[in-house]
N, C-alpha and C. Protein backbone atom coordinates (compact mmCIF):
# COMPACT_ATOMS: atom_id res chain seq x y z
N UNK A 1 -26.16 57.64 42.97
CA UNK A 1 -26.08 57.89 44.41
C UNK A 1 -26.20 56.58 45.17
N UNK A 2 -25.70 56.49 46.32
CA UNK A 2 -25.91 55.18 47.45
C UNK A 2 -27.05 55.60 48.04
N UNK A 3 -27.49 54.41 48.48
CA UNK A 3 -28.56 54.71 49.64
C UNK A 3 -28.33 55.49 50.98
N UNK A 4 -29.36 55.40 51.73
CA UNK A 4 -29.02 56.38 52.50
C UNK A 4 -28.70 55.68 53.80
N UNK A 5 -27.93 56.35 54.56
CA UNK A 5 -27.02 55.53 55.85
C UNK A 5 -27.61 56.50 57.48
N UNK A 6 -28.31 57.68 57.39
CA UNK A 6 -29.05 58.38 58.31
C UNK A 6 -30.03 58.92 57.89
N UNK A 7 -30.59 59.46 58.81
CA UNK A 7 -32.22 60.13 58.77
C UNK A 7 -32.16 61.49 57.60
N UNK A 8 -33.25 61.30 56.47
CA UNK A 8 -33.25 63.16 55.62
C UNK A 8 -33.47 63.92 56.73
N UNK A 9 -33.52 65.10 56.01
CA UNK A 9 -33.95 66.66 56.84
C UNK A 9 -35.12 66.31 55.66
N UNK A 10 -36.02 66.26 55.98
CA UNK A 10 -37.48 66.27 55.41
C UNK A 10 -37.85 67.93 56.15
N UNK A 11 -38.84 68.30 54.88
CA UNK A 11 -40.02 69.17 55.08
C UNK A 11 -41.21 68.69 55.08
N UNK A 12 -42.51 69.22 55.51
CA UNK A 12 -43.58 69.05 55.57
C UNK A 12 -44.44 70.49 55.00
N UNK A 13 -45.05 70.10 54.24
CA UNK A 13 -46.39 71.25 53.72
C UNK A 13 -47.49 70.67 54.17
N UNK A 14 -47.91 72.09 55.04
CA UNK A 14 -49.32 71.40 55.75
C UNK A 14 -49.19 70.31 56.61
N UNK A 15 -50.43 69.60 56.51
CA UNK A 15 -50.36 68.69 57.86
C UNK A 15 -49.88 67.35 57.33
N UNK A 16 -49.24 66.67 58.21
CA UNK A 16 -48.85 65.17 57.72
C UNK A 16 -49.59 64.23 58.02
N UNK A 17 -49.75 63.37 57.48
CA UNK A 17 -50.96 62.05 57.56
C UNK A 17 -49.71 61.38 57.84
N UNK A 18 -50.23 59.87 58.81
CA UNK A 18 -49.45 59.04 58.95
C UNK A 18 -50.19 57.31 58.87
N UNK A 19 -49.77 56.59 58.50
CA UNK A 19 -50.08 55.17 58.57
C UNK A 19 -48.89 54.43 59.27
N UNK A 20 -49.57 53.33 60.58
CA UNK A 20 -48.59 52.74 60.64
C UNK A 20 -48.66 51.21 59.70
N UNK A 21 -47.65 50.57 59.78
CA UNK A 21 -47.10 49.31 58.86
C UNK A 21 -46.75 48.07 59.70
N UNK A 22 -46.31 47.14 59.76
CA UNK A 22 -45.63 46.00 60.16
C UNK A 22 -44.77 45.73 59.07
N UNK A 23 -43.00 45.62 60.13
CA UNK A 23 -42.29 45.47 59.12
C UNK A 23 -42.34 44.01 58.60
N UNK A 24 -41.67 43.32 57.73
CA UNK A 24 -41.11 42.31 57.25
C UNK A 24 -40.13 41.93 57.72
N UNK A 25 -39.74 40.64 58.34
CA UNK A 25 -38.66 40.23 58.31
C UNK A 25 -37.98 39.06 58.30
N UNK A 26 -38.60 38.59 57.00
CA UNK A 26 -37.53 37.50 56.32
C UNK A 26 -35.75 37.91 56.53
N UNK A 27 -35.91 39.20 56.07
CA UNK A 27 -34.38 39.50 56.17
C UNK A 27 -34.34 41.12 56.98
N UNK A 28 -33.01 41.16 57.52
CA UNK A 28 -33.18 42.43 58.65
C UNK A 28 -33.22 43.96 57.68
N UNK A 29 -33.80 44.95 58.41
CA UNK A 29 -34.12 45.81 57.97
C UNK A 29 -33.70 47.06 58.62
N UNK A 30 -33.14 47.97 58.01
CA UNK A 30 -33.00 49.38 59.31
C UNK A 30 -33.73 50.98 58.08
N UNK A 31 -34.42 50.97 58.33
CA UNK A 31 -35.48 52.40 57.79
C UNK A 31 -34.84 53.37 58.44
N UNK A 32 -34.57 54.37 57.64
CA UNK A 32 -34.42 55.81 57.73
C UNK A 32 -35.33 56.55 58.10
N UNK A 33 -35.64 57.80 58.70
CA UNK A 33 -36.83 58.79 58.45
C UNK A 33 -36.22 59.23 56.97
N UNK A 34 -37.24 58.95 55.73
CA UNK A 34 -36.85 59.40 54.52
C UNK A 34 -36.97 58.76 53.48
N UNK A 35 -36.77 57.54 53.89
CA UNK A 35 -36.52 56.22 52.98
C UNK A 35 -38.20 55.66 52.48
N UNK A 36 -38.11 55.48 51.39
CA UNK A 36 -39.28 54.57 51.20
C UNK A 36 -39.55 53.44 51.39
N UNK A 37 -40.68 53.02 52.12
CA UNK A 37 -41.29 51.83 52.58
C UNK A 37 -42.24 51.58 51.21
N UNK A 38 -42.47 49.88 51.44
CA UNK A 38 -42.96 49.07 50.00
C UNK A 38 -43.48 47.61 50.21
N UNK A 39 -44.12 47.44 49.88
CA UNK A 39 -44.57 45.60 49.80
C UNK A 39 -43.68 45.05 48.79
N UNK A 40 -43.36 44.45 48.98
CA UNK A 40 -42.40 43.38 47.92
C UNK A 40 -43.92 42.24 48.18
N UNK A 41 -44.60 42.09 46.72
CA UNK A 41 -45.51 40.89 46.49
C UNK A 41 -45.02 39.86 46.66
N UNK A 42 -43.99 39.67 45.85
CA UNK A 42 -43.29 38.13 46.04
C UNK A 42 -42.81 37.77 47.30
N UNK A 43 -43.01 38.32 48.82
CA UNK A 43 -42.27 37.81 49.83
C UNK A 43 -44.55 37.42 50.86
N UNK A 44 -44.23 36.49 51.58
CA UNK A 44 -45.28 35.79 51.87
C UNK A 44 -45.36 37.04 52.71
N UNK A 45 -45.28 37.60 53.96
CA UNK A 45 -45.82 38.36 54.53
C UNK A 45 -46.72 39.42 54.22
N UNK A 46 -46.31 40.09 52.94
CA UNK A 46 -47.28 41.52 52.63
C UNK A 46 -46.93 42.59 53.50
N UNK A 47 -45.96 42.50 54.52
CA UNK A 47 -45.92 43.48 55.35
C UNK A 47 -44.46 44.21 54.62
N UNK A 48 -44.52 45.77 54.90
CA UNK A 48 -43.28 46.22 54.42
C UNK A 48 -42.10 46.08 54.74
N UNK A 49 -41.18 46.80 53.64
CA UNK A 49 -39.51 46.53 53.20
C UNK A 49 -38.92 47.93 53.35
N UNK A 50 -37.37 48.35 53.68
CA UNK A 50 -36.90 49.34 53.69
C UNK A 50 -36.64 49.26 51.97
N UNK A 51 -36.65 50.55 50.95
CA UNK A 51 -36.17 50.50 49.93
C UNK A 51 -34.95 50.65 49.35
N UNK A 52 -34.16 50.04 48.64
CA UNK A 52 -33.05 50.16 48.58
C UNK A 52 -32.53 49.86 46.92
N UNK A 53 -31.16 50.49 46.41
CA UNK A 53 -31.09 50.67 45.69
C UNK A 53 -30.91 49.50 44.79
N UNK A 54 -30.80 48.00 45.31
CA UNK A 54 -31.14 46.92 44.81
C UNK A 54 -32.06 46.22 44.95
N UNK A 55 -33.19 46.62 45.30
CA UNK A 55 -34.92 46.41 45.31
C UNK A 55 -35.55 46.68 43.70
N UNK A 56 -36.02 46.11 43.26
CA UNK A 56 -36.54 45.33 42.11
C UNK A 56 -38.03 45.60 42.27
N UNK A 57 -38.58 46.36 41.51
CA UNK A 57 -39.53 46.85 41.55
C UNK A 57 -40.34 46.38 40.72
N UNK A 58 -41.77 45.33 41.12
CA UNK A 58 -42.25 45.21 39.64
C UNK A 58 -44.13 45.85 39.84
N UNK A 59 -44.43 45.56 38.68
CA UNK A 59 -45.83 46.04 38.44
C UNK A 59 -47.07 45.88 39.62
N UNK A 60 -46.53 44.73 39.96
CA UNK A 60 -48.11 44.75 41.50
C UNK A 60 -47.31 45.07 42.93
N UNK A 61 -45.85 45.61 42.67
CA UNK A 61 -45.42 46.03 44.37
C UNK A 61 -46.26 47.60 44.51
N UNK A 62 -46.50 47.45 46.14
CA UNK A 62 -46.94 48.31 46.69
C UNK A 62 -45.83 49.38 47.66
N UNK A 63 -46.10 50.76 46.72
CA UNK A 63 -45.38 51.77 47.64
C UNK A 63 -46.32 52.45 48.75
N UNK A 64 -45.85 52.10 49.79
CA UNK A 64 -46.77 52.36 51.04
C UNK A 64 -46.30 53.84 51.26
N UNK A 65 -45.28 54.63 51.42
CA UNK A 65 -45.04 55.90 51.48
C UNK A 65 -43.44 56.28 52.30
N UNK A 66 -43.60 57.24 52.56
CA UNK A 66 -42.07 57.44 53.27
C UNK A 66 -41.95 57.40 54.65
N UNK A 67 -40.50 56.81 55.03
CA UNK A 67 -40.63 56.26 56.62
C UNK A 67 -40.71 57.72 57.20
N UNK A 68 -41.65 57.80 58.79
CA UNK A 68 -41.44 59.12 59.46
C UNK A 68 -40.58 59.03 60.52
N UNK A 69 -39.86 58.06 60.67
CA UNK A 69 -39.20 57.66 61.95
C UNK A 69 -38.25 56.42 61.43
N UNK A 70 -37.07 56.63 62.39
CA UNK A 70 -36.12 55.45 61.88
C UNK A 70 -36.28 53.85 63.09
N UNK A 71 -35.76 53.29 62.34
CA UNK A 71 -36.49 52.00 62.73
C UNK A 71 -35.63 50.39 62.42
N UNK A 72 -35.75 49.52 63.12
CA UNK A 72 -34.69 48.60 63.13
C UNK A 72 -35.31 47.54 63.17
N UNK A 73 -34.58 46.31 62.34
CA UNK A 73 -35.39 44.69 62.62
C UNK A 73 -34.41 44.40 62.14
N UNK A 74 -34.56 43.00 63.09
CA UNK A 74 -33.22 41.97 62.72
C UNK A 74 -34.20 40.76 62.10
N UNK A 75 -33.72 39.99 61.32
CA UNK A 75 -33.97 38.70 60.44
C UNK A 75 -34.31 38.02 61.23
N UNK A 76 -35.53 37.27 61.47
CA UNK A 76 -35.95 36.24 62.11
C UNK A 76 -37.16 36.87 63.12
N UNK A 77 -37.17 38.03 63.30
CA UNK A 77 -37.52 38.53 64.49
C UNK A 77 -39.38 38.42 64.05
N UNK A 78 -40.36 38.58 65.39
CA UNK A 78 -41.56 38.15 64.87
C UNK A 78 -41.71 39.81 64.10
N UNK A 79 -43.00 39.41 63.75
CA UNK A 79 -43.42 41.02 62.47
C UNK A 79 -44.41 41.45 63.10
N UNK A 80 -44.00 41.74 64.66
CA UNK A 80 -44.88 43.05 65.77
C UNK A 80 -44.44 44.05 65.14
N UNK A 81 -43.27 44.63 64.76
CA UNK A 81 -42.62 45.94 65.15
C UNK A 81 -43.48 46.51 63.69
N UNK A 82 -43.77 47.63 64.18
CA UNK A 82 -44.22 48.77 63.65
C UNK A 82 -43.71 50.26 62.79
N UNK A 83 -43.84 50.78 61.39
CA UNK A 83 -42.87 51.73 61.50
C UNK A 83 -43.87 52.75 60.98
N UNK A 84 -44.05 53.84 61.28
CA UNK A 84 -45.14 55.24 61.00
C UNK A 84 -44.43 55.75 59.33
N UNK A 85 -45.54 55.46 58.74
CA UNK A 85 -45.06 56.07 56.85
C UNK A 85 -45.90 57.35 56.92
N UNK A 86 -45.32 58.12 56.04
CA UNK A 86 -46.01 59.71 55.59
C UNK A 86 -46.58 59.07 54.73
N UNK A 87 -48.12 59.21 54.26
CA UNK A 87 -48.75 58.86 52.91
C UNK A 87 -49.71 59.92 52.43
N UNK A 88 -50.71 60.02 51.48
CA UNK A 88 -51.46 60.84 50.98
C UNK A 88 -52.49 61.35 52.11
N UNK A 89 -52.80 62.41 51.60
CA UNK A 89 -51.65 63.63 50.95
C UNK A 89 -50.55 64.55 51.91
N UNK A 90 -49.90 63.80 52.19
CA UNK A 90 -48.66 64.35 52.95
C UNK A 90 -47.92 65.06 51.99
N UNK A 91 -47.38 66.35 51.76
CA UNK A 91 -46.66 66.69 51.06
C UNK A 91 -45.04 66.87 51.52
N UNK A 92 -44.08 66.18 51.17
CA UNK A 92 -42.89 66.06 51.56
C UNK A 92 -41.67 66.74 51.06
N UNK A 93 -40.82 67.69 51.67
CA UNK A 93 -39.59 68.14 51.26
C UNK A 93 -38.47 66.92 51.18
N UNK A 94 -38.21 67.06 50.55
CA UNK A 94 -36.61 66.21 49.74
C UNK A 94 -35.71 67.27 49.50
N UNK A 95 -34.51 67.50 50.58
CA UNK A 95 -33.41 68.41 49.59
C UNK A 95 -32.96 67.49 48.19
N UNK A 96 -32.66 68.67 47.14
CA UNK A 96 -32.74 68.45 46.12
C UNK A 96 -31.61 68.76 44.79
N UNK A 97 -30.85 68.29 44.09
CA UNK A 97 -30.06 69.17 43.56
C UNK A 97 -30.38 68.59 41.77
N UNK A 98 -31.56 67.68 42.05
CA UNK A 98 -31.89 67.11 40.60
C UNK A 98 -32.70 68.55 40.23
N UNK A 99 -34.48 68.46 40.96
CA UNK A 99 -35.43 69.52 40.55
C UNK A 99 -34.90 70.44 41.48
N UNK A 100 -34.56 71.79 40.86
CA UNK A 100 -34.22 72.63 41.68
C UNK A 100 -35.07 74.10 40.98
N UNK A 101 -36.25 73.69 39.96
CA UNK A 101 -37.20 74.86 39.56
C UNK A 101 -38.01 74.04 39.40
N UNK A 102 -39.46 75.21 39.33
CA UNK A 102 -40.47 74.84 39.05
C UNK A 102 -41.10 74.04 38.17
N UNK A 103 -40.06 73.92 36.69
CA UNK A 103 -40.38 73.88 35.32
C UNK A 103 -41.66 72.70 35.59
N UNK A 104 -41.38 71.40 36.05
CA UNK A 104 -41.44 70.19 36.13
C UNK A 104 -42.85 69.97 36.73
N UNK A 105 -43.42 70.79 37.45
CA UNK A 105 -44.82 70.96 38.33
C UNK A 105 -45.48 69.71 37.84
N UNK A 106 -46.56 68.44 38.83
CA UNK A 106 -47.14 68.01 38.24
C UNK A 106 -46.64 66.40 37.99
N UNK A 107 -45.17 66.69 37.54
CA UNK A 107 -44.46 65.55 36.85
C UNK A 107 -44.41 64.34 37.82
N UNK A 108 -44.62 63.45 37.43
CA UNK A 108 -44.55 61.82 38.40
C UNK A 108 -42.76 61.91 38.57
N UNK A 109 -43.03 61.46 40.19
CA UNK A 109 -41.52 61.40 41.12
C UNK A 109 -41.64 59.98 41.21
N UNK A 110 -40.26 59.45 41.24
CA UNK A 110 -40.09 58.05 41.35
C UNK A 110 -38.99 58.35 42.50
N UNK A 111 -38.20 56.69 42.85
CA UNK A 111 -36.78 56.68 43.86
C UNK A 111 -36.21 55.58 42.62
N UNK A 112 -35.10 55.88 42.50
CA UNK A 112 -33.86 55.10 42.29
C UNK A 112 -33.35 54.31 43.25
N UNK A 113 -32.81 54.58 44.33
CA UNK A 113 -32.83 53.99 45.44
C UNK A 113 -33.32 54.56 46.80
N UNK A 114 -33.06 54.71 48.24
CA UNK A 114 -33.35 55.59 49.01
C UNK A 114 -32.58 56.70 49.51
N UNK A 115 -32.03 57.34 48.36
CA UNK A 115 -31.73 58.79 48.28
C UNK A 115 -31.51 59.71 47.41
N UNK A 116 -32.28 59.19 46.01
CA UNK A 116 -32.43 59.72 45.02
C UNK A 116 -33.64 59.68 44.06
N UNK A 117 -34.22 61.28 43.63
CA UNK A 117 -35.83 61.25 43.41
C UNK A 117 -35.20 61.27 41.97
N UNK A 118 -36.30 60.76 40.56
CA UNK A 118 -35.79 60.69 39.42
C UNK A 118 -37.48 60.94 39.04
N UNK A 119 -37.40 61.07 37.41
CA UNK A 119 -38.70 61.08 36.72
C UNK A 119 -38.97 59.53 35.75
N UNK A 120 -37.68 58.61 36.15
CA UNK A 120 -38.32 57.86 35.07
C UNK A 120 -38.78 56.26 36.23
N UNK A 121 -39.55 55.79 35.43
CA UNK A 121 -40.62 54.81 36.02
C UNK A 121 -39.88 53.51 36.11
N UNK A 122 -38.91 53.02 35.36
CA UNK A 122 -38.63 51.95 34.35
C UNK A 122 -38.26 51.26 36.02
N UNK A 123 -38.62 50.35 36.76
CA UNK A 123 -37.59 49.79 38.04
C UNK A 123 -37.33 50.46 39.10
N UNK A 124 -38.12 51.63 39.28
CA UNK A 124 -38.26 52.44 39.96
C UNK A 124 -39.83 52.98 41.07
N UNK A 125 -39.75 52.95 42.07
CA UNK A 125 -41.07 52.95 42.99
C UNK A 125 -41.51 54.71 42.84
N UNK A 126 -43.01 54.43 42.39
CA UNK A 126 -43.69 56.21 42.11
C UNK A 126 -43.86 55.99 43.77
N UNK A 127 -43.90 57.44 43.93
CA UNK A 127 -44.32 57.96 45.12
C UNK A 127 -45.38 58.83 45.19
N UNK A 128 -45.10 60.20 43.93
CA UNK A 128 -45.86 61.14 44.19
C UNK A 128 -45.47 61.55 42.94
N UNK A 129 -46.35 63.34 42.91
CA UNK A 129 -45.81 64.30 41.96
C UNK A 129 -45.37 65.65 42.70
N UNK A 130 -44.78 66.34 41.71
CA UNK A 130 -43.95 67.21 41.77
C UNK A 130 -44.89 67.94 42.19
N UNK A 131 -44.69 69.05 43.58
CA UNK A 131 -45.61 70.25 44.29
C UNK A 131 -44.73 71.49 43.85
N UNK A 132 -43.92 71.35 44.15
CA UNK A 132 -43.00 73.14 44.52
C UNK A 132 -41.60 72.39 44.56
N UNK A 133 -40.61 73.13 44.32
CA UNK A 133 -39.36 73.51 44.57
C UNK A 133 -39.25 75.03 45.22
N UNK A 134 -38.53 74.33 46.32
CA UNK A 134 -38.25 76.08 47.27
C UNK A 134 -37.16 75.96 48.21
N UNK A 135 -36.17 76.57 48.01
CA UNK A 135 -35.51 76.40 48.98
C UNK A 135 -34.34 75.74 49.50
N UNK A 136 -34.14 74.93 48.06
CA UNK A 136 -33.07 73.90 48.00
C UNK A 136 -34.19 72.44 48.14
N UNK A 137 -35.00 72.55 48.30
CA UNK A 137 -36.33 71.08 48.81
C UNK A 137 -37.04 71.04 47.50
N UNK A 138 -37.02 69.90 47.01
CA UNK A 138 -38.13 69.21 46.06
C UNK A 138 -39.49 68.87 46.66
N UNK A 139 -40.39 69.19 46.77
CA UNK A 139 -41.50 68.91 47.29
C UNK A 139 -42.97 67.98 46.50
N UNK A 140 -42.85 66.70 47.03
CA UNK A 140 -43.36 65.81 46.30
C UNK A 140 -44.79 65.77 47.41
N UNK A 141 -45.81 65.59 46.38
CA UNK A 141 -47.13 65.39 47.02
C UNK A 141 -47.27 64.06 46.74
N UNK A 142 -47.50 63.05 47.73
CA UNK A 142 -47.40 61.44 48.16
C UNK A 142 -48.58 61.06 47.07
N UNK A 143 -48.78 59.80 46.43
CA UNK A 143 -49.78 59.24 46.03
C UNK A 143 -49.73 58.13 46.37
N UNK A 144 -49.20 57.97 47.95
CA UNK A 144 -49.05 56.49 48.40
C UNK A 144 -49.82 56.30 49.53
N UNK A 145 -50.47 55.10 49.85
CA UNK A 145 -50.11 54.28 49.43
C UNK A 145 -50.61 53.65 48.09
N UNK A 146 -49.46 52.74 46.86
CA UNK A 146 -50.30 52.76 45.25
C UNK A 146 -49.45 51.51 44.80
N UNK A 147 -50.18 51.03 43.89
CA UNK A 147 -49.26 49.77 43.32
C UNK A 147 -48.34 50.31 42.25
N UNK A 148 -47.09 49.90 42.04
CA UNK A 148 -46.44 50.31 41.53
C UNK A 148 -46.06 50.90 40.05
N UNK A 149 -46.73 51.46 39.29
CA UNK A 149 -47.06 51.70 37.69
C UNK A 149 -45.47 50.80 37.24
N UNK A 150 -44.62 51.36 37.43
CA UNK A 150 -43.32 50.88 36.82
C UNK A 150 -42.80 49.32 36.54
């Protein structure tokens, strides 16, 4: 799959927690509502990154959680701007056509890039685990913000 180019149709179970962030911007950035936000260690700021399907994921990056609002930075710009992440325990709908039953309950959710949930770790940012499937929605319970197992 490509990344994503507009806002998900997200669900919410229960109430949503929110954190805000300061983006990064060595280089420009445009966040989705949907997309996962992340520390890239290796960049001096510490402040977050939109995720994307050529983001390089290693063992001490930090997945801060999913954007709740879409959001814009251009390269150079100072690192005021702010973007609101869903984090623990926010439980989040993802339409879905990977998990589309229950079987999986439990199971660690990763992103491939920012529009595709997968189970394997290898280069890939955990987010959460598997809550429910209902509805056509994968429903991932956040374990972010977390350093990256993968």
């Amino acid at each position: 799959m490509t990344d994503i180019s507009a806002d998900l149709p997200l669900r919410i179970k229960g109430e949503a927690k929110t954190e805000k962030f300061f983006i990064e911007t060595t280089a420009a950035h445009h966040f989705y509502k949907g997309m996962p936000a992340w520390i890239d260690q290796t960049l001096a700021s510490k402040n977050v990154i939109s995720y994307l399907d050529a983001s390089d994921v290693d063992a001490t990056d930090i997945c801060v959680g999913i954007a709740a609002e879409e959001k814009v930075t251009t390269a150079g710009a100072p690192e005021t701007t702010e973007i609101e992440v869903y984090v623990w325990p926010t439980i989040v709908g993802f339409k879905s056509t990977v998990f589309t039953t229950n079987v999986s309950l439990g199971t660690a959710i990763y992103v491939t890039n920012s529009n595709a949930l997968t189970v394997t770790a290898t280069d890939n940012a955990y987010i959460g685990k598997l809550f429910k499937v209902e509805d056509g929605y994968c429903y991932v319970e956040l374990g972010t913000p977390l350093t990256c197992p993968g």
